[in-house]
N, C-alpha and C. Protein backbone atom coordinates (compact mmCIF):
# COMPACT_ATOMS: atom_id res chain seq x y z
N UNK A 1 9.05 3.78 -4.48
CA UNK A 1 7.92 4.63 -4.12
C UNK A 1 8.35 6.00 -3.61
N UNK A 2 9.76 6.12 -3.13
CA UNK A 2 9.87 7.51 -2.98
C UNK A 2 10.14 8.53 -4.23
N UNK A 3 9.73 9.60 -3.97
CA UNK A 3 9.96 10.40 -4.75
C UNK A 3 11.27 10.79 -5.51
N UNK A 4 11.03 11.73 -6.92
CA UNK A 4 12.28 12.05 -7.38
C UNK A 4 13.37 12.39 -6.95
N UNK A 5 14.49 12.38 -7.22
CA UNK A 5 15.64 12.43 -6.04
C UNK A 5 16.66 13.59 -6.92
N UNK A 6 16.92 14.14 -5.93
CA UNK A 6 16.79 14.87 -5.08
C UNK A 6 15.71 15.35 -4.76
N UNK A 7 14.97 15.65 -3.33
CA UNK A 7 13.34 16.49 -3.58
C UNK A 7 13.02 17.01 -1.93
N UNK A 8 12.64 17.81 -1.93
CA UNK A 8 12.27 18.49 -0.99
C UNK A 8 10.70 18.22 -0.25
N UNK A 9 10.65 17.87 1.05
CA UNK A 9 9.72 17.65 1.88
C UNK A 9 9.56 18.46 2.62
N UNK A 10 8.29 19.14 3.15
CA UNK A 10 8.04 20.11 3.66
C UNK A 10 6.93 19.25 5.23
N UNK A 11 7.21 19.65 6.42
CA UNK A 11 6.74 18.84 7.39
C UNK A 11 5.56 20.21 7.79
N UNK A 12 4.60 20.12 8.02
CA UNK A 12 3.66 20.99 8.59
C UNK A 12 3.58 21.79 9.95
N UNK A 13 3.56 23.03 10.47
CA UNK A 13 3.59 23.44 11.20
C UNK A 13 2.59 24.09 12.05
N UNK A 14 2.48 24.94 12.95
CA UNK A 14 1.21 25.40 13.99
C UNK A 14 1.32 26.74 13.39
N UNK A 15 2.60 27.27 12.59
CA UNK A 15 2.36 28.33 11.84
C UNK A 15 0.95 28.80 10.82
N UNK A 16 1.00 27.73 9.88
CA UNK A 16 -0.20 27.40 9.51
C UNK A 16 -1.27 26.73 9.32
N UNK A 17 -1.84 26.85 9.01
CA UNK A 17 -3.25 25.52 9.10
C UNK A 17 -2.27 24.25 7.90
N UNK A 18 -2.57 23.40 8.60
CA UNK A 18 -1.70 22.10 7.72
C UNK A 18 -2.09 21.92 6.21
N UNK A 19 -3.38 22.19 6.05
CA UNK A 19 -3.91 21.95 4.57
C UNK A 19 -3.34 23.43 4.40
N UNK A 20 -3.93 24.55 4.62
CA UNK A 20 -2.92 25.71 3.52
C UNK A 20 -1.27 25.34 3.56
N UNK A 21 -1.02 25.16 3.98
CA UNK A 21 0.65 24.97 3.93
C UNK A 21 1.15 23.69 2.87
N UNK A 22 0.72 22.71 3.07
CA UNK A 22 0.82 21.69 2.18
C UNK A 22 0.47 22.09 0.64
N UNK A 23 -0.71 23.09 0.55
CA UNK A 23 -0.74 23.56 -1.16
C UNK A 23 0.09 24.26 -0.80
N UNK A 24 0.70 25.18 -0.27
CA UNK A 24 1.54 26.17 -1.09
C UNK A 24 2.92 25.77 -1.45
N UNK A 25 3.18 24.60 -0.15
CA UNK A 25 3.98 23.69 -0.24
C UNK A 25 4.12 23.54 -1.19
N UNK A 26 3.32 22.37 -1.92
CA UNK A 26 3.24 21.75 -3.31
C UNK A 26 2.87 22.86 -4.79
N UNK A 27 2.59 23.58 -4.98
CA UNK A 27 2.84 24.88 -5.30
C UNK A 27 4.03 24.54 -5.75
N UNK A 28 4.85 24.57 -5.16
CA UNK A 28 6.09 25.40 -5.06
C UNK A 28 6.86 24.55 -5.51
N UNK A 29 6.80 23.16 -5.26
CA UNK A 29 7.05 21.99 -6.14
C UNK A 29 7.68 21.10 -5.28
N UNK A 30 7.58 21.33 -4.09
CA UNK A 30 7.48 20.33 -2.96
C UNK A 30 6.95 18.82 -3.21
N UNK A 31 7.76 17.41 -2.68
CA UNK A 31 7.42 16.52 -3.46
C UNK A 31 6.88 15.59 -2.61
N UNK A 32 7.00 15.66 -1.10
CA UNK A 32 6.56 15.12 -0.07
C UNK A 32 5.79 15.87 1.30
N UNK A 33 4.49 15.61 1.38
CA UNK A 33 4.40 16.66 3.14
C UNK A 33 4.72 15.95 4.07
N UNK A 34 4.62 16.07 4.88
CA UNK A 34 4.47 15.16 6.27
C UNK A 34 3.51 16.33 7.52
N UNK A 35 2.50 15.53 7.65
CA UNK A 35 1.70 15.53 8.61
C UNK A 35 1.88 15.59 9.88
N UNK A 36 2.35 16.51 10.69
CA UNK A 36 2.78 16.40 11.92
C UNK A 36 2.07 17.78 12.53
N UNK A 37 1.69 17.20 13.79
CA UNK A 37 0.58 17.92 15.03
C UNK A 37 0.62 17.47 15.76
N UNK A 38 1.53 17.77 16.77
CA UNK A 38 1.54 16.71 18.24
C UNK A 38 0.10 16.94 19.02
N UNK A 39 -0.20 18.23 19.12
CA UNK A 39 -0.97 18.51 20.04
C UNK A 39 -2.99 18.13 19.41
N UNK A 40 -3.06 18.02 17.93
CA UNK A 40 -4.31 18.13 17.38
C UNK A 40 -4.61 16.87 18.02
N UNK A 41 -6.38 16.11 17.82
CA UNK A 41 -6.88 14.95 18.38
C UNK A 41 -6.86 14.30 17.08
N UNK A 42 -6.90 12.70 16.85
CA UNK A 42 -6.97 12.17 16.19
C UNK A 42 -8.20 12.54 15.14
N UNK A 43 -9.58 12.92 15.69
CA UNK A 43 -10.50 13.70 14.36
C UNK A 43 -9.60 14.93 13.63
N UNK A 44 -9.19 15.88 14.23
CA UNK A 44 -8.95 16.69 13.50
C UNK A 44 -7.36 16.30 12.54
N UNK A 45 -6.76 15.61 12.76
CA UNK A 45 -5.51 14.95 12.56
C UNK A 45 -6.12 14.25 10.75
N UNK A 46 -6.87 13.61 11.20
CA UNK A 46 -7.86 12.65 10.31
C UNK A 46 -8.48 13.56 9.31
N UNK A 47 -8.66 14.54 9.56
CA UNK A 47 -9.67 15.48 8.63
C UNK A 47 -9.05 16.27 7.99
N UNK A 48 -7.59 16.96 8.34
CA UNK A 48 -6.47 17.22 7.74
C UNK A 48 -5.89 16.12 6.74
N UNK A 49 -5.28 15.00 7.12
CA UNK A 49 -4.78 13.67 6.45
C UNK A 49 -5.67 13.44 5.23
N UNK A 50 -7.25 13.44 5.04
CA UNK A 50 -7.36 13.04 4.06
C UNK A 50 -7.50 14.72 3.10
N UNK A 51 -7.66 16.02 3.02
CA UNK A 51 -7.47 16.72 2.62
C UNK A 51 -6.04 16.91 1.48
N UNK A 52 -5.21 16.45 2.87
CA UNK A 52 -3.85 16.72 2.32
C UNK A 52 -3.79 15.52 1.36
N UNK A 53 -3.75 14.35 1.61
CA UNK A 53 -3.85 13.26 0.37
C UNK A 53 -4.12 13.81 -0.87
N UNK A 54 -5.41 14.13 -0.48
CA UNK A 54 -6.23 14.47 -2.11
C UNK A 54 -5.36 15.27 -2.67
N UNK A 55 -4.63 16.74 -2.05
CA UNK A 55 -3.91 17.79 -2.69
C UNK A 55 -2.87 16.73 -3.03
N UNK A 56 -2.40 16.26 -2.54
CA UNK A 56 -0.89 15.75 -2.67
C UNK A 56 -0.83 14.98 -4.32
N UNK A 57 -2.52 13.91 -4.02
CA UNK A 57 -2.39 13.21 -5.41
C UNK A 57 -2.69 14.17 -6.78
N UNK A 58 -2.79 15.54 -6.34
CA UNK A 58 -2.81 16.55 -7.45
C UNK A 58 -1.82 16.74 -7.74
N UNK A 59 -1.01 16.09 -7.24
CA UNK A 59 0.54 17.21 -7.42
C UNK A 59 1.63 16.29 -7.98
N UNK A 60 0.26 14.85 -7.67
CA UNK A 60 1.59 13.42 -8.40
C UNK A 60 2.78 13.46 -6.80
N UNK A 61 2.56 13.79 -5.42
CA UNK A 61 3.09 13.68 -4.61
C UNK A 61 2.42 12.96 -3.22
N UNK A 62 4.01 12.45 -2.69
CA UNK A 62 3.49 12.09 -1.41
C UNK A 62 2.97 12.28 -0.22
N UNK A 63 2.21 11.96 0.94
CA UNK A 63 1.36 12.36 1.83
C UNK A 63 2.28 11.23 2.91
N UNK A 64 3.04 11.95 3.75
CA UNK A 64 3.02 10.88 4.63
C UNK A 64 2.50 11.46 6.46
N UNK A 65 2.49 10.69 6.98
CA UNK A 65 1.35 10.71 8.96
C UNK A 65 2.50 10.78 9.81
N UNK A 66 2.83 11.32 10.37
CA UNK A 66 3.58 11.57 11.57
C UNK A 66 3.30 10.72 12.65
N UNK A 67 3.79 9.50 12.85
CA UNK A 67 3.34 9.14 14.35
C UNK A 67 2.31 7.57 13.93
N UNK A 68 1.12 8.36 13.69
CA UNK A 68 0.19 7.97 13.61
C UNK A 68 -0.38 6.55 11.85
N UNK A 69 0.14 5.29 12.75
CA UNK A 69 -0.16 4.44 12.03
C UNK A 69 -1.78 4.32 11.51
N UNK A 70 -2.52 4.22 12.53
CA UNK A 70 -3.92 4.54 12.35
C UNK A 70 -4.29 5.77 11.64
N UNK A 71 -4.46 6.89 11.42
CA UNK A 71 -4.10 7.90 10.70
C UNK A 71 -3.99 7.91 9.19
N UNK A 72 -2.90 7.31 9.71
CA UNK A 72 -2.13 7.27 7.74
C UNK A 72 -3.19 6.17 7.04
N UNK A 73 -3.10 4.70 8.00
CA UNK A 73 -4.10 3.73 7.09
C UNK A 73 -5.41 4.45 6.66
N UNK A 74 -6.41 5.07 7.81
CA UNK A 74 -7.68 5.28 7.48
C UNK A 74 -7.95 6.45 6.68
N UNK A 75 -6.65 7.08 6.20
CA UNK A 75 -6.84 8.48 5.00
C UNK A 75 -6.43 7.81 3.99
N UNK A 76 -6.11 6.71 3.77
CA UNK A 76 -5.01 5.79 2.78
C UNK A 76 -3.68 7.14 2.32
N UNK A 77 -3.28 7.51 2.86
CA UNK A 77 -1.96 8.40 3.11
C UNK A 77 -0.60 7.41 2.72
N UNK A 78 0.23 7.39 1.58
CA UNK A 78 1.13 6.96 1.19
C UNK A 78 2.20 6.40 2.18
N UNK A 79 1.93 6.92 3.66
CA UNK A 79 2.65 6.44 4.32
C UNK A 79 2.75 6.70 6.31
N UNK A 80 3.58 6.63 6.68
CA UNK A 80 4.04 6.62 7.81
C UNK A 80 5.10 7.15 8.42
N UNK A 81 5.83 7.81 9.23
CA UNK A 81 6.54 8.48 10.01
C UNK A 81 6.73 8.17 11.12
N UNK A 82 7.88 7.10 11.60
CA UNK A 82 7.58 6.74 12.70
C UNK A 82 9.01 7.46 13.57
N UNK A 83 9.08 7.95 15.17
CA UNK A 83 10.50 8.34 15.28
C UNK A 83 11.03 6.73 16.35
N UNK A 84 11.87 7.47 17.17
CA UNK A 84 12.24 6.36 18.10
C UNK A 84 11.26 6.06 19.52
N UNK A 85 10.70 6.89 19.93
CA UNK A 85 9.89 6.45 20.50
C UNK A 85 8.71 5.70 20.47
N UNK A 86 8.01 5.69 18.98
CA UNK A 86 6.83 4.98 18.52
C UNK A 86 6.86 3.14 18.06
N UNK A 87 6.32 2.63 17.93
CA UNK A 87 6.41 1.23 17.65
C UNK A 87 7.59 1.17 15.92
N UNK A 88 8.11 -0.15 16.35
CA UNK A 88 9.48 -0.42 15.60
C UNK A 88 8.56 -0.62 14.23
N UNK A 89 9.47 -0.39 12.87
CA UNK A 89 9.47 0.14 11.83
C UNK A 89 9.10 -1.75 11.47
N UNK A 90 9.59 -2.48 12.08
CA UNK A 90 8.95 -4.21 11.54
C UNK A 90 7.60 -4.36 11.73
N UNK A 91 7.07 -3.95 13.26
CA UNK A 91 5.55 -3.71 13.67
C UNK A 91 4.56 -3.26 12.65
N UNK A 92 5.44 -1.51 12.22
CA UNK A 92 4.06 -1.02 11.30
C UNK A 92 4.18 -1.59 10.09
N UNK A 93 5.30 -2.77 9.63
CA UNK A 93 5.38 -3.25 8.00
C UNK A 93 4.12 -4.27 7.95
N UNK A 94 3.92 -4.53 8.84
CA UNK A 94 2.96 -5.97 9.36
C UNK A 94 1.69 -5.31 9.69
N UNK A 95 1.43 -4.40 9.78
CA UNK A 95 0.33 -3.64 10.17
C UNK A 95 -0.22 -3.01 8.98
N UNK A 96 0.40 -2.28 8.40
CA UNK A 96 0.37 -2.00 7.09
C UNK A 96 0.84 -2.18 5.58
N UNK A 97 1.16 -3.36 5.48
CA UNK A 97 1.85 -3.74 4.72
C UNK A 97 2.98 -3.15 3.93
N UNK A 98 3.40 -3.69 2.38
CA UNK A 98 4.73 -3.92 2.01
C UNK A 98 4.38 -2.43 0.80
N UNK A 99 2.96 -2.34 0.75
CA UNK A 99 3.15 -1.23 -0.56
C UNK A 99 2.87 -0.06 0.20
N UNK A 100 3.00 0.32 1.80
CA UNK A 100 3.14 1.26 2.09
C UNK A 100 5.01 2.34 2.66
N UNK A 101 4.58 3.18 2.49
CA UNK A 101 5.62 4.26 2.56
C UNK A 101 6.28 4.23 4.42
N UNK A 102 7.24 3.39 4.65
CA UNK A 102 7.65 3.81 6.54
C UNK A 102 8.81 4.45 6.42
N UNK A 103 8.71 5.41 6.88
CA UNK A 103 10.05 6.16 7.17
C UNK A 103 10.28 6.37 8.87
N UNK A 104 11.57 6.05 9.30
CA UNK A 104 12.16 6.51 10.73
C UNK A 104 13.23 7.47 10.81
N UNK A 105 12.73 8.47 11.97
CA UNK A 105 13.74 9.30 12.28
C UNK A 105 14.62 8.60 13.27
N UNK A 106 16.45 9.20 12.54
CA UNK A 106 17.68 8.42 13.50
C UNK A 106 18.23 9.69 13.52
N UNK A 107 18.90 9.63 14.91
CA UNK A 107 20.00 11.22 15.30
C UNK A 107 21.68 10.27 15.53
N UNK A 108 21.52 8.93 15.00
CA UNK A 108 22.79 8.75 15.26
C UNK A 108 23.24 7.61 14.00
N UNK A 109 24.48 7.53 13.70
CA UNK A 109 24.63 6.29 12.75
C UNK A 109 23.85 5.03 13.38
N UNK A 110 24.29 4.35 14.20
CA UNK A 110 23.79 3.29 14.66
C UNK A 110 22.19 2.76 14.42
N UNK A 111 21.39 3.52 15.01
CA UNK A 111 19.81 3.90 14.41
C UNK A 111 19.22 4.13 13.00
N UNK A 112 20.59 4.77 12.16
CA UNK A 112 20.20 4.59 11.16
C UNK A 112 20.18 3.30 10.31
N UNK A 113 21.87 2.32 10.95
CA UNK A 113 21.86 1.36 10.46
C UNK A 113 20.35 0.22 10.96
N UNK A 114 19.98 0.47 11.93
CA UNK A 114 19.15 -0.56 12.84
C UNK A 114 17.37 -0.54 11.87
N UNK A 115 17.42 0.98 11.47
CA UNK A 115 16.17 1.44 10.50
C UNK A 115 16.23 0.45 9.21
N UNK A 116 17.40 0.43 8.67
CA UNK A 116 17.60 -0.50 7.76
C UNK A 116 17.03 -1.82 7.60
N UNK A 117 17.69 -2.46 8.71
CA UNK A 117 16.96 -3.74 9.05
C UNK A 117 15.86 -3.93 9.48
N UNK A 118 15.06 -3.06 10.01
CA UNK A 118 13.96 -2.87 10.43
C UNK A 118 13.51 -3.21 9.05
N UNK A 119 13.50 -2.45 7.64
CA UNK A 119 12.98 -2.44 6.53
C UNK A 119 12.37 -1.16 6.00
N UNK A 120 12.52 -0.31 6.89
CA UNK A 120 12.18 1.08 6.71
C UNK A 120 12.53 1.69 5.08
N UNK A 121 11.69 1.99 4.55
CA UNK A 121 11.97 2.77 3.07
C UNK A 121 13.07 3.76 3.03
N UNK A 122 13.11 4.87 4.04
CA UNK A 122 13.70 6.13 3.95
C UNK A 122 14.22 6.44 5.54
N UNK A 123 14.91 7.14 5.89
CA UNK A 123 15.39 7.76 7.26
C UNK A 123 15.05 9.38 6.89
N UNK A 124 15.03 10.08 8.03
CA UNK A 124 15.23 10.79 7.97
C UNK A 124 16.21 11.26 9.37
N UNK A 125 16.99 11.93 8.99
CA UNK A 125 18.70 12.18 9.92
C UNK A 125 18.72 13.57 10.41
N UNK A 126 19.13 13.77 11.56
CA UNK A 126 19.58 14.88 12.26
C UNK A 126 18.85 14.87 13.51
N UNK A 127 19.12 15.98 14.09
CA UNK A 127 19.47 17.65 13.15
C UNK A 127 20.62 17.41 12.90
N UNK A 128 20.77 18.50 11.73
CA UNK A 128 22.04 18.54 11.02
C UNK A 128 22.43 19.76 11.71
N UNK A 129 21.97 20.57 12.06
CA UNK A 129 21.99 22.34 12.22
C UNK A 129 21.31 22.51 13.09
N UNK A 130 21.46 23.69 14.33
CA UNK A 130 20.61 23.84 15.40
C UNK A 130 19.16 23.97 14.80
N UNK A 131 18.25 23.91 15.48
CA UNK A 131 16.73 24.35 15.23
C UNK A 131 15.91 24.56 16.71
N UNK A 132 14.93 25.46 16.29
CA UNK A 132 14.25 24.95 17.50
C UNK A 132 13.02 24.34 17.84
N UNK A 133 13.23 23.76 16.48
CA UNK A 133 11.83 22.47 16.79
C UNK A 133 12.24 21.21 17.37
N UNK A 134 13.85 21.18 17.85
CA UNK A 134 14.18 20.14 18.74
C UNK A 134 14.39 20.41 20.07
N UNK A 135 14.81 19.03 21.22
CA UNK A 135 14.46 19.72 22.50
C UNK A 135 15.74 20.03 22.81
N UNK A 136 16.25 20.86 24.17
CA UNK A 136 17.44 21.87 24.13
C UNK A 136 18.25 20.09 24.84
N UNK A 137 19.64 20.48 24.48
CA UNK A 137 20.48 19.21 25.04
C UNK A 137 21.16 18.56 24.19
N UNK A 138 20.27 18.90 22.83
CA UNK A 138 20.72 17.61 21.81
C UNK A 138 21.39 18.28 21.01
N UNK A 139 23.00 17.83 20.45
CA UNK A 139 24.06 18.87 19.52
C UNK A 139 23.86 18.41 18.13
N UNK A 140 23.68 19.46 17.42
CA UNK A 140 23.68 18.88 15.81
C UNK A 140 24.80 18.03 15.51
N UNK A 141 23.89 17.26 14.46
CA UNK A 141 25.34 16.17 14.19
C UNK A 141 26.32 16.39 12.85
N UNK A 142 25.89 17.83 12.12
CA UNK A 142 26.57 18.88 11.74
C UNK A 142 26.80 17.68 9.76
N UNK A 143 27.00 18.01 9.11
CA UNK A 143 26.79 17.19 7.56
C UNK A 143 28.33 16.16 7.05
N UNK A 144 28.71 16.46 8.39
CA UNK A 144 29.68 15.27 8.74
C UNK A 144 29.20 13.98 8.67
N UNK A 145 28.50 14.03 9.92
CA UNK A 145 27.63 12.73 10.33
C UNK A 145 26.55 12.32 9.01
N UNK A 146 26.02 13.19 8.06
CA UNK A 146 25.42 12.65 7.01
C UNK A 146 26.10 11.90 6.21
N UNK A 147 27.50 12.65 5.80
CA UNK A 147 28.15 12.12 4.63
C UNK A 147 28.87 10.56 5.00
N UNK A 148 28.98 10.31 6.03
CA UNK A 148 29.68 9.06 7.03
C UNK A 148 28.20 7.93 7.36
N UNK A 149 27.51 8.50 7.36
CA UNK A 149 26.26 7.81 7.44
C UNK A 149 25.48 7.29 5.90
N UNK A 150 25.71 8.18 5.43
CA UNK A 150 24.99 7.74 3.57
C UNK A 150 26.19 6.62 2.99
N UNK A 151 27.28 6.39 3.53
CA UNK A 151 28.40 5.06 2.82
C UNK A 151 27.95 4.48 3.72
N UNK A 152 27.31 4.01 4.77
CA UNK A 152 26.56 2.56 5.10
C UNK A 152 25.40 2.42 5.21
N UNK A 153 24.41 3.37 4.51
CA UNK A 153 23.26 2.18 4.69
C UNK A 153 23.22 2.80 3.12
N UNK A 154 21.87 2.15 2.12
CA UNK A 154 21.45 2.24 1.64
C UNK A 154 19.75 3.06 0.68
N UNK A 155 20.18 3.51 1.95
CA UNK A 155 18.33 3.91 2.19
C UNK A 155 18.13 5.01 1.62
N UNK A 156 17.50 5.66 0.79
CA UNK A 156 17.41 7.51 0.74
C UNK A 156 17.87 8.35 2.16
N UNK A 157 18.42 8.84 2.52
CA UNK A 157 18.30 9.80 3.58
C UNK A 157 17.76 11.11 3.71
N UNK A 158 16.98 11.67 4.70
CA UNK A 158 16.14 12.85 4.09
C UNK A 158 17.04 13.56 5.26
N UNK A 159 17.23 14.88 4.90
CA UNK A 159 17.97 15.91 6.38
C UNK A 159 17.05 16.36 6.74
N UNK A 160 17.20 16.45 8.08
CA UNK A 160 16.67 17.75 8.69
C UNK A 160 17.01 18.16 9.78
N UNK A 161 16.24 19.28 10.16
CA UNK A 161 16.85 20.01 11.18
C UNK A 161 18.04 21.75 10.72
N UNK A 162 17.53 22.51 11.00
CA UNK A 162 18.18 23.82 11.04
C UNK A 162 18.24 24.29 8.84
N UNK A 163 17.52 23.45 8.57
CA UNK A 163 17.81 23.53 7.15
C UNK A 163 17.15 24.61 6.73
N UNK A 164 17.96 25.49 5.58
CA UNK A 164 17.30 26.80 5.07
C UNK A 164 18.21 26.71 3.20
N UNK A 165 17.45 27.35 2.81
CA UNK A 165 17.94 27.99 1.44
C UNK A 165 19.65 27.61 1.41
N UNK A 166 20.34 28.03 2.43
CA UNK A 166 21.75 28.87 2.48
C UNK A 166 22.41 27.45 1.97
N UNK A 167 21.66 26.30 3.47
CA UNK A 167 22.61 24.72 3.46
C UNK A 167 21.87 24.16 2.98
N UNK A 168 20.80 23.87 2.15
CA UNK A 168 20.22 22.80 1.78
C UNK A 168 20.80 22.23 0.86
N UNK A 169 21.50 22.80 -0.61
CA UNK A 169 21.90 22.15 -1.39
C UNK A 169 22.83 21.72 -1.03
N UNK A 170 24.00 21.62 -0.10
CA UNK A 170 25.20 21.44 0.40
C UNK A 170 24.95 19.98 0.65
N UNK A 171 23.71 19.76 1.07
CA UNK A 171 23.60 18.55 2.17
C UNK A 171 23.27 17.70 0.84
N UNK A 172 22.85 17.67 -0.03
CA UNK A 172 22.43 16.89 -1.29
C UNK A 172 24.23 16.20 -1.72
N UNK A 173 25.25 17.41 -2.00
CA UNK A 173 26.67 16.55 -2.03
C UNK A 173 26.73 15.87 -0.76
N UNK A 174 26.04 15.91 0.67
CA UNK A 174 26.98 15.18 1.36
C UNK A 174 26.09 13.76 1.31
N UNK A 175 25.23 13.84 0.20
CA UNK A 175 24.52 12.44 0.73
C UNK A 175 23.04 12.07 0.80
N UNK A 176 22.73 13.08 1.26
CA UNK A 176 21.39 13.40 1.26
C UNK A 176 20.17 13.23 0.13
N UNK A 177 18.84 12.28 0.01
CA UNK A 177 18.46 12.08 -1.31
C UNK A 177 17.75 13.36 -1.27
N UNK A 178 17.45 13.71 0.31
CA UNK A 178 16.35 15.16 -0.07
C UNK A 178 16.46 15.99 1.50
N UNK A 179 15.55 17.02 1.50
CA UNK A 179 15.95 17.58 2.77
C UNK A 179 14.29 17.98 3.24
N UNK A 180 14.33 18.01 4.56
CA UNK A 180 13.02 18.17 4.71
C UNK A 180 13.14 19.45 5.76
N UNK A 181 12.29 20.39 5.74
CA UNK A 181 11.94 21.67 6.37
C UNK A 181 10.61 21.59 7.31
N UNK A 182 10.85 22.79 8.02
CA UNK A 182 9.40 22.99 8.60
C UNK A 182 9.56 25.08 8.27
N UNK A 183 10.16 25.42 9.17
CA UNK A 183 10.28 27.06 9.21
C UNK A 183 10.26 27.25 8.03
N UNK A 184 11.65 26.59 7.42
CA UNK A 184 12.18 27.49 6.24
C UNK A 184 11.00 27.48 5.36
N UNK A 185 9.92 26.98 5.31
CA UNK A 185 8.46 27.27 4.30
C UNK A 185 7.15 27.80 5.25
N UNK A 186 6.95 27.43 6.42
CA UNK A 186 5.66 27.39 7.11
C UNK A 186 6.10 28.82 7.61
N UNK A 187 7.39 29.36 7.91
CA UNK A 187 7.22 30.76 8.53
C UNK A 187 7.53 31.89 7.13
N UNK A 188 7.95 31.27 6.11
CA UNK A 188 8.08 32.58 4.85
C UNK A 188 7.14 32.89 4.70
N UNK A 189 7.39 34.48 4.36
CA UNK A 189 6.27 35.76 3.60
C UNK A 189 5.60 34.70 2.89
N UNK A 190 6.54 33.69 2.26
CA UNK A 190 5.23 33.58 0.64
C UNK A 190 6.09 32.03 0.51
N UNK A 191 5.24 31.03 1.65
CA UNK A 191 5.71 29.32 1.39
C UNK A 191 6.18 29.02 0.48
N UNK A 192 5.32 29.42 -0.82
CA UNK A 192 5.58 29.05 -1.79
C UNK A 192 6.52 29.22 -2.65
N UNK A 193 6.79 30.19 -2.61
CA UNK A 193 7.88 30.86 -3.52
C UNK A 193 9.51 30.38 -2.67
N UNK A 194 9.09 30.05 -1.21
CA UNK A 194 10.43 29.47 -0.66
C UNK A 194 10.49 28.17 -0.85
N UNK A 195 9.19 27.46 -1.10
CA UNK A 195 9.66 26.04 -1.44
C UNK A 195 10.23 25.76 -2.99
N UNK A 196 9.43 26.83 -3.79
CA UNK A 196 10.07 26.57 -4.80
C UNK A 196 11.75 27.16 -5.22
N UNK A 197 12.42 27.77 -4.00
CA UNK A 197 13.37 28.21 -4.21
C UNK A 197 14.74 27.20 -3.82
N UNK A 198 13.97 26.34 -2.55
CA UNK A 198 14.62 25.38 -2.46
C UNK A 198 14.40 24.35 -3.16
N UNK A 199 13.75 23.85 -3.71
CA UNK A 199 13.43 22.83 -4.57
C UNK A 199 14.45 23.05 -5.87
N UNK A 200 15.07 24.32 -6.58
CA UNK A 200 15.19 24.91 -7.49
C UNK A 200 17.17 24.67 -7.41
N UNK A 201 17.28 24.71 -5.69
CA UNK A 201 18.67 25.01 -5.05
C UNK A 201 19.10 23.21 -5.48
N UNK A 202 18.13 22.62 -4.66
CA UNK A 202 19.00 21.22 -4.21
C UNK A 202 18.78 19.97 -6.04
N UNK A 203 18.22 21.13 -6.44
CA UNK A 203 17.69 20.16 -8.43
C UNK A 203 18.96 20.99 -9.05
N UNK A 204 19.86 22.13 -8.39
CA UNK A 204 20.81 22.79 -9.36
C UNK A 204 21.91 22.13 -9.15
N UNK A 205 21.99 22.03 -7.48
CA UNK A 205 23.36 21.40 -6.91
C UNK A 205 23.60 19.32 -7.40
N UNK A 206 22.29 18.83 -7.98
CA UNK A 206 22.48 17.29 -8.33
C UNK A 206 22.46 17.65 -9.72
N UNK A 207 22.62 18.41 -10.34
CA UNK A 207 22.64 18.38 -11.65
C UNK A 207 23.90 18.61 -12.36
């Protein structure tokens, strides 16, 4: 159920309204969004989620919920996003069953292996690269820790964290099935044309 591989996911930001960003996103040939708004209420969360679905199934792409198990079920949203603080990745398989999409964020091997067993579809790993959509304290674990991490588990791994144009394709040799952004699309002149530039980078470097 995950997408073509190598492929680029674009996570939503306060930069823009979540539904414009997700088309230009997908536009651009972006193959996954992810839904993330810490601060919105579950209506407006909800009213975004099924918007973005609909675009997404235009695009023959995935829609996945940040956080929010409830969310994702009641937009029927391809999936789930759960990190380490939210209920374990066995919980939401049982909650939502086996034909939905769970992905967990891990910042360390160990977590990633533990996601595994959990049954989690996909990880997503880092930061790889400073950013500052993480909180201050925490050191990138630099595409070392990817390439040492993708020879034991099995799972797709998605990067993120500090990712731009420059390293994205880099991280595809170290392992990586795809890389996921927030800045590098939600703050460009023209989303679109940056998603499709990365999309263009990490489909040149697996080819």
């Amino acid at each position: 159920m995950i997408p073509f591989l190598p492929f680029l996911c674009v996570i939503t930001d306060k930069a823009l309204c979540p539904v414009s960003l997700a088309e230009k996103a997908l536009e651009g040939g972006a193959a996954m969004i992810q839904l993330r708004h810490k601060s919105a209420s579950g209506g407006q969360l909800f009213s975004w989620a099924i918007e973005i679905v609909n675009c997404c199934k235009r695009y023959n792409a995935l829609c996945i919920i940040n956080d929010r198990v409830d969310i994702a079920m009641a937009s029927k949203a391809d999936g789930v996003h759960l990190g380490q603080q939210d209920m374990p990745a066995t919980v939401a398989r049982k909650i939502m069953g086996k034909n939905t999409i769970i992905g967990v964020s891990t910042s360390s091997i160990e977590e990633a292996i533990l996601a595994e067993k959990d049954g989690a579809d996909y990880i997503g790993f880092g930061h790889i690269y400073p950013t500052l959509s993480k909180e201050k304290g925490h050191s990138p674990l630099g595409p070392e820790a990817l390439q040492e991490v993708s020879k034991l588990i099995s799972l797709p791994i998605v990067a993120i964290g500090g990712i731009s144009l420059d390293n994205a394709a880099s991280l595809i040799s170290c392992g990586a099935s795809g890389v996921a952004v927030i800045s590098a699309v939600s703050r460009a002149v023209d989303p679109s044309r940056a998603a499709q530039m990365l999309v263009s980078a990490i489909k040149k470097r697996n080819s």
